[in-house]
N, C-alpha and C. Protein backbone atom coordinates (compact mmCIF):
# COMPACT_ATOMS: atom_id res chain seq x y z
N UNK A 1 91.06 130.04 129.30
CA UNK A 1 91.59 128.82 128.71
C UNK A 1 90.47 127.85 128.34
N UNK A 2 89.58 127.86 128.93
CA UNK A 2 88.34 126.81 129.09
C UNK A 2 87.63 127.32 127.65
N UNK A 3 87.06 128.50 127.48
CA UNK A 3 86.87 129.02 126.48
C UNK A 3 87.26 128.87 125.24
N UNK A 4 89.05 128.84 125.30
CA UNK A 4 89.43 128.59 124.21
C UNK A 4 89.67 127.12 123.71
N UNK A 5 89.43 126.18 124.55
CA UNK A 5 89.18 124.75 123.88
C UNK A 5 88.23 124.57 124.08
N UNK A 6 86.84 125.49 124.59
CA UNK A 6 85.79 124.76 123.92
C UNK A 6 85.43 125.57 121.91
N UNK A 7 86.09 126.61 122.05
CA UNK A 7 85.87 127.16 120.90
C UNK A 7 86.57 126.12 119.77
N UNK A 8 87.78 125.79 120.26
CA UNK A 8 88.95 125.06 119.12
C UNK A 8 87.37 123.87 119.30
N UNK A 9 87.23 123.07 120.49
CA UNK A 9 86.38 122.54 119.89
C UNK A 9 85.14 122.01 119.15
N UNK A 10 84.57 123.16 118.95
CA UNK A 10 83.40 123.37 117.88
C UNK A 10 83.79 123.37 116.90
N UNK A 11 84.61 124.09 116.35
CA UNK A 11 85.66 124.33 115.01
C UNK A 11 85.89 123.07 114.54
N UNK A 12 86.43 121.99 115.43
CA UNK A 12 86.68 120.98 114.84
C UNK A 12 85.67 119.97 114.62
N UNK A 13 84.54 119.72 115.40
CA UNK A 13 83.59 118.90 115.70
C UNK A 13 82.55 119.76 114.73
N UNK A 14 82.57 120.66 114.40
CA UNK A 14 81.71 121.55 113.35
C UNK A 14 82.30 120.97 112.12
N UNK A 15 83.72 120.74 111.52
CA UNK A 15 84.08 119.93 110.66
C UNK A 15 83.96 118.26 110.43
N UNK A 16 83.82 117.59 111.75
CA UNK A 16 83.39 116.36 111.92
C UNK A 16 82.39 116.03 111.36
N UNK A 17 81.42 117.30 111.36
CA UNK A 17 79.51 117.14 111.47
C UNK A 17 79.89 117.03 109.75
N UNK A 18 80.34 117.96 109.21
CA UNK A 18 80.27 118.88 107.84
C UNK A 18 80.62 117.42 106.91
N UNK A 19 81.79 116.62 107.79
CA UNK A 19 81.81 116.16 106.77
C UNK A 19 80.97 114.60 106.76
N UNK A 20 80.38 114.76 107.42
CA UNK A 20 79.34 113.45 107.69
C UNK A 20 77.67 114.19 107.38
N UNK A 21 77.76 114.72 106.38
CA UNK A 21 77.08 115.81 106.05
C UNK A 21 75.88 116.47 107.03
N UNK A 22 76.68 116.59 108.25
CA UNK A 22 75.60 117.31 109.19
C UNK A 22 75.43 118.96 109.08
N UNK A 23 74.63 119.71 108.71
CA UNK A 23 75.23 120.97 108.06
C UNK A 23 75.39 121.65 110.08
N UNK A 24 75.63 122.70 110.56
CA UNK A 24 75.98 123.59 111.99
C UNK A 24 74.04 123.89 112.20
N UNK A 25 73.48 123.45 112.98
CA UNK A 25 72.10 124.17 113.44
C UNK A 25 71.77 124.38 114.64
N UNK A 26 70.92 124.97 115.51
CA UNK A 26 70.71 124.64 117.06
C UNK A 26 70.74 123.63 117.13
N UNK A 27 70.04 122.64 116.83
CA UNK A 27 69.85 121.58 117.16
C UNK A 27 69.89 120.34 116.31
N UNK A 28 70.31 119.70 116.87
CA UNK A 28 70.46 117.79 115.78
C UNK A 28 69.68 117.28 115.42
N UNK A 29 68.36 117.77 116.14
CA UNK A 29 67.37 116.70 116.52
C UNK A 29 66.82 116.66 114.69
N UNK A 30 66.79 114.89 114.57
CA UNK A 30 65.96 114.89 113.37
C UNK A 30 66.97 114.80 112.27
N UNK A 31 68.69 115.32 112.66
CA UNK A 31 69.40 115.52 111.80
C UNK A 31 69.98 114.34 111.44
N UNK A 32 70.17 113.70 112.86
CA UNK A 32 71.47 112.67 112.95
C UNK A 32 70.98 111.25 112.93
N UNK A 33 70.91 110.34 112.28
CA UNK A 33 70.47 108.97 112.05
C UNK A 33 71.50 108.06 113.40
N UNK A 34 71.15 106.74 113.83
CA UNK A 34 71.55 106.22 114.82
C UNK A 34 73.14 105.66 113.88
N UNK A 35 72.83 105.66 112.84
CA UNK A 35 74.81 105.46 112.41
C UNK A 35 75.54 106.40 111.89
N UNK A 36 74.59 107.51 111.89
CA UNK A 36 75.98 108.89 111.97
C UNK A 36 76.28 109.35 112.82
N UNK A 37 75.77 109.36 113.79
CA UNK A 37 75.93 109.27 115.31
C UNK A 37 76.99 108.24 115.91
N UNK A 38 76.92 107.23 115.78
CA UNK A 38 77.78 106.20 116.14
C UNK A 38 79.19 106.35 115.17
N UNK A 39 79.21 106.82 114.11
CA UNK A 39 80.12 106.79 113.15
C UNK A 39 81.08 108.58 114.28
N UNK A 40 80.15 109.78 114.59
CA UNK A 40 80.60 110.60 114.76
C UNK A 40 81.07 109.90 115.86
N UNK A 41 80.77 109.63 116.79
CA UNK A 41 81.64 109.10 118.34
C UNK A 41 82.46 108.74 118.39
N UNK A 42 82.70 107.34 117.20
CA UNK A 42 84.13 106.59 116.83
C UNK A 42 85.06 107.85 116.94
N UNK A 43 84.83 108.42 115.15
CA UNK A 43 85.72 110.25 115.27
C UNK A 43 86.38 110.54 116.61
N UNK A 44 85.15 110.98 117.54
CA UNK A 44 85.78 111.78 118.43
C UNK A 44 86.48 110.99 119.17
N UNK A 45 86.41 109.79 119.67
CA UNK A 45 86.62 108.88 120.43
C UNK A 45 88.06 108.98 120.08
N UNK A 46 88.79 108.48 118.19
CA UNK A 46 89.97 108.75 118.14
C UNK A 46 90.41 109.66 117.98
N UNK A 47 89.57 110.77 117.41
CA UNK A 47 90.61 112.43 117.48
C UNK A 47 90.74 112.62 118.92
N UNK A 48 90.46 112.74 119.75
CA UNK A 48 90.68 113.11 120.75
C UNK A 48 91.26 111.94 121.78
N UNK A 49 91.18 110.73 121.82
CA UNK A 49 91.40 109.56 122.41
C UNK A 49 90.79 109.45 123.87
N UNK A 50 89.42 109.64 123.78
CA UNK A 50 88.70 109.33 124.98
C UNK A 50 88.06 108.21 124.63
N UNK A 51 86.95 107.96 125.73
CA UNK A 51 85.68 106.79 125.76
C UNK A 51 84.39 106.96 126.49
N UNK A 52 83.55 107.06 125.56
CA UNK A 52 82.56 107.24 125.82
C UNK A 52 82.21 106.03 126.33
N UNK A 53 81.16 106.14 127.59
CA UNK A 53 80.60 105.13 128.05
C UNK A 53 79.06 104.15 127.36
N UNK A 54 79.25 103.03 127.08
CA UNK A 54 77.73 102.81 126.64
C UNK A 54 76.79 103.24 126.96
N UNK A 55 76.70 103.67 128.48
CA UNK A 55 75.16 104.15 129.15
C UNK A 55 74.96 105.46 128.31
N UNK A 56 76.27 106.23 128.37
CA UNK A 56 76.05 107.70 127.51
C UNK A 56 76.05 107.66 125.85
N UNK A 57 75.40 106.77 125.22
CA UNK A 57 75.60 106.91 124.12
C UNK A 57 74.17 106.90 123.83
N UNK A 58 73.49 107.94 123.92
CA UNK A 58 72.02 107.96 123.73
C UNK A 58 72.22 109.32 122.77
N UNK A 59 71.50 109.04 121.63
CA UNK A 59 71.54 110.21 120.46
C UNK A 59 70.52 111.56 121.23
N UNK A 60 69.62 111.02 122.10
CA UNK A 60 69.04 112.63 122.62
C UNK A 60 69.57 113.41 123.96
N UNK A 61 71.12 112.54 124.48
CA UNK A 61 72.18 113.82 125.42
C UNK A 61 72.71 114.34 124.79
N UNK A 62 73.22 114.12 123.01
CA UNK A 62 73.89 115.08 121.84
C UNK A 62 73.13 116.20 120.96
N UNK A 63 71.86 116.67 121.48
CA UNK A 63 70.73 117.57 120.78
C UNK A 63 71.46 118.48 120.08
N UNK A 64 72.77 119.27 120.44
CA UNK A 64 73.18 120.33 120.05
C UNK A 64 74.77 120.60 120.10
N UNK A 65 75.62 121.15 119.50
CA UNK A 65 76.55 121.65 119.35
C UNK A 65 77.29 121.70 120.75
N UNK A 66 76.83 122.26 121.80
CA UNK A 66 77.11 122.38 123.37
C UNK A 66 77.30 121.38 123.84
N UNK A 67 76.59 120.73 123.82
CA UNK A 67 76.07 119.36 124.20
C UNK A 67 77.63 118.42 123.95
N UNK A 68 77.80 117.94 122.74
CA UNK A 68 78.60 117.46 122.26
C UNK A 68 79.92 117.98 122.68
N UNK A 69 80.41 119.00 122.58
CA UNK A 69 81.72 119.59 123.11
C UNK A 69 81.73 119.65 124.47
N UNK A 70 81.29 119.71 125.33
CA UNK A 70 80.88 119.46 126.81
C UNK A 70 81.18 117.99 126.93
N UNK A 71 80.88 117.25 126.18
CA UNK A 71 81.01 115.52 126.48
C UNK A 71 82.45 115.61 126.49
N UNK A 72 82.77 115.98 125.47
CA UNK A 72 84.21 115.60 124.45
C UNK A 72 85.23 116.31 126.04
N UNK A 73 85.08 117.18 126.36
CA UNK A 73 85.96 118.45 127.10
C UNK A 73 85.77 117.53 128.17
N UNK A 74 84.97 117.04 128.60
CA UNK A 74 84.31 116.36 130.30
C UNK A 74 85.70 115.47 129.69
N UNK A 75 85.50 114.21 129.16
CA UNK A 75 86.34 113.32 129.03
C UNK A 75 87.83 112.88 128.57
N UNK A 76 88.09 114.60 128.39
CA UNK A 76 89.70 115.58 127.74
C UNK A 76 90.48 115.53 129.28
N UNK A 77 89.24 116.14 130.04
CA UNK A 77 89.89 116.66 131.07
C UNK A 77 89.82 115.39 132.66
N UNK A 78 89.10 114.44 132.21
CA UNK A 78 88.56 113.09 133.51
C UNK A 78 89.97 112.46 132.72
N UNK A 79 90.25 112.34 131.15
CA UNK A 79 91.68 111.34 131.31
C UNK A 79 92.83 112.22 131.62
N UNK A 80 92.62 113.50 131.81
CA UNK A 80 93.86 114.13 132.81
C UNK A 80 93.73 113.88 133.64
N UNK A 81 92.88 113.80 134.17
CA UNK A 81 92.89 113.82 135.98
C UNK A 81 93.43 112.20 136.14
N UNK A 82 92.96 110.99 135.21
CA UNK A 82 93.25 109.59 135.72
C UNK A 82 94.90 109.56 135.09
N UNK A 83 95.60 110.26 134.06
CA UNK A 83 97.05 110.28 133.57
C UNK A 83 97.96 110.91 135.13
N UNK A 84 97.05 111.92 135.73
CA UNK A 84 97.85 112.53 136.53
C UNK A 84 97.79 111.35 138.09
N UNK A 85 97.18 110.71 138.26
CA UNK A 85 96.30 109.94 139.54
C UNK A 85 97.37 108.89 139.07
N UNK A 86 97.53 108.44 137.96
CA UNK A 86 98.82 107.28 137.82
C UNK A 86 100.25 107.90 138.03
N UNK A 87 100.17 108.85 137.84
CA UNK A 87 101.98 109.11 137.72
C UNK A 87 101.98 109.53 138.77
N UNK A 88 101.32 109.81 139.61
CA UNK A 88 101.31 110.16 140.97
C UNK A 88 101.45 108.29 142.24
N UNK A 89 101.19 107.36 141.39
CA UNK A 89 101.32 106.11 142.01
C UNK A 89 102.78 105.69 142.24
């Protein structure tokens, strides 16, 4: 299962990049300017409806493809755990 939403999420965050004309490479580095970066976070922030923290918004913890879907999935699955921690109140 883990697998398959991190795959759905490359797919989609691979279209995020594409269309903020980031082309798919190992790595970002060099790719991503400090406001396509900030522009991509917004994105994910509402496709997915998480929040990134200010401390984590440093363009060199996003180097790569992994990187980025790992954030996104961390903070998919921390607002399950705080949705489930309320309805449990």
């Amino acid at each position: 299962m883990q697998a398959e939403k991190m795959d759905e999420l490359k797919r989609e965050i691979t279209l995020l990049l594409e269309e903020h004309g980031i082309e798919q490479a190992d790595s970002f580095k060099g790719k991503l300017d400090s406001i396509t970066f900030i522009e991509l976070i917004v994105a994910l922030e509402t496709r997915y409806d998480i929040m990134f923290e200010t401390e984590n918004l440093l363009l060199e913890n996003y180097g790569t493809l992994e990187d980025i879907c790992a954030s996104v999935l961390e903070r998919m699955e921390g607002r399950g755990a705080e949705t489930e921690a309320v309805q449990d109140v």
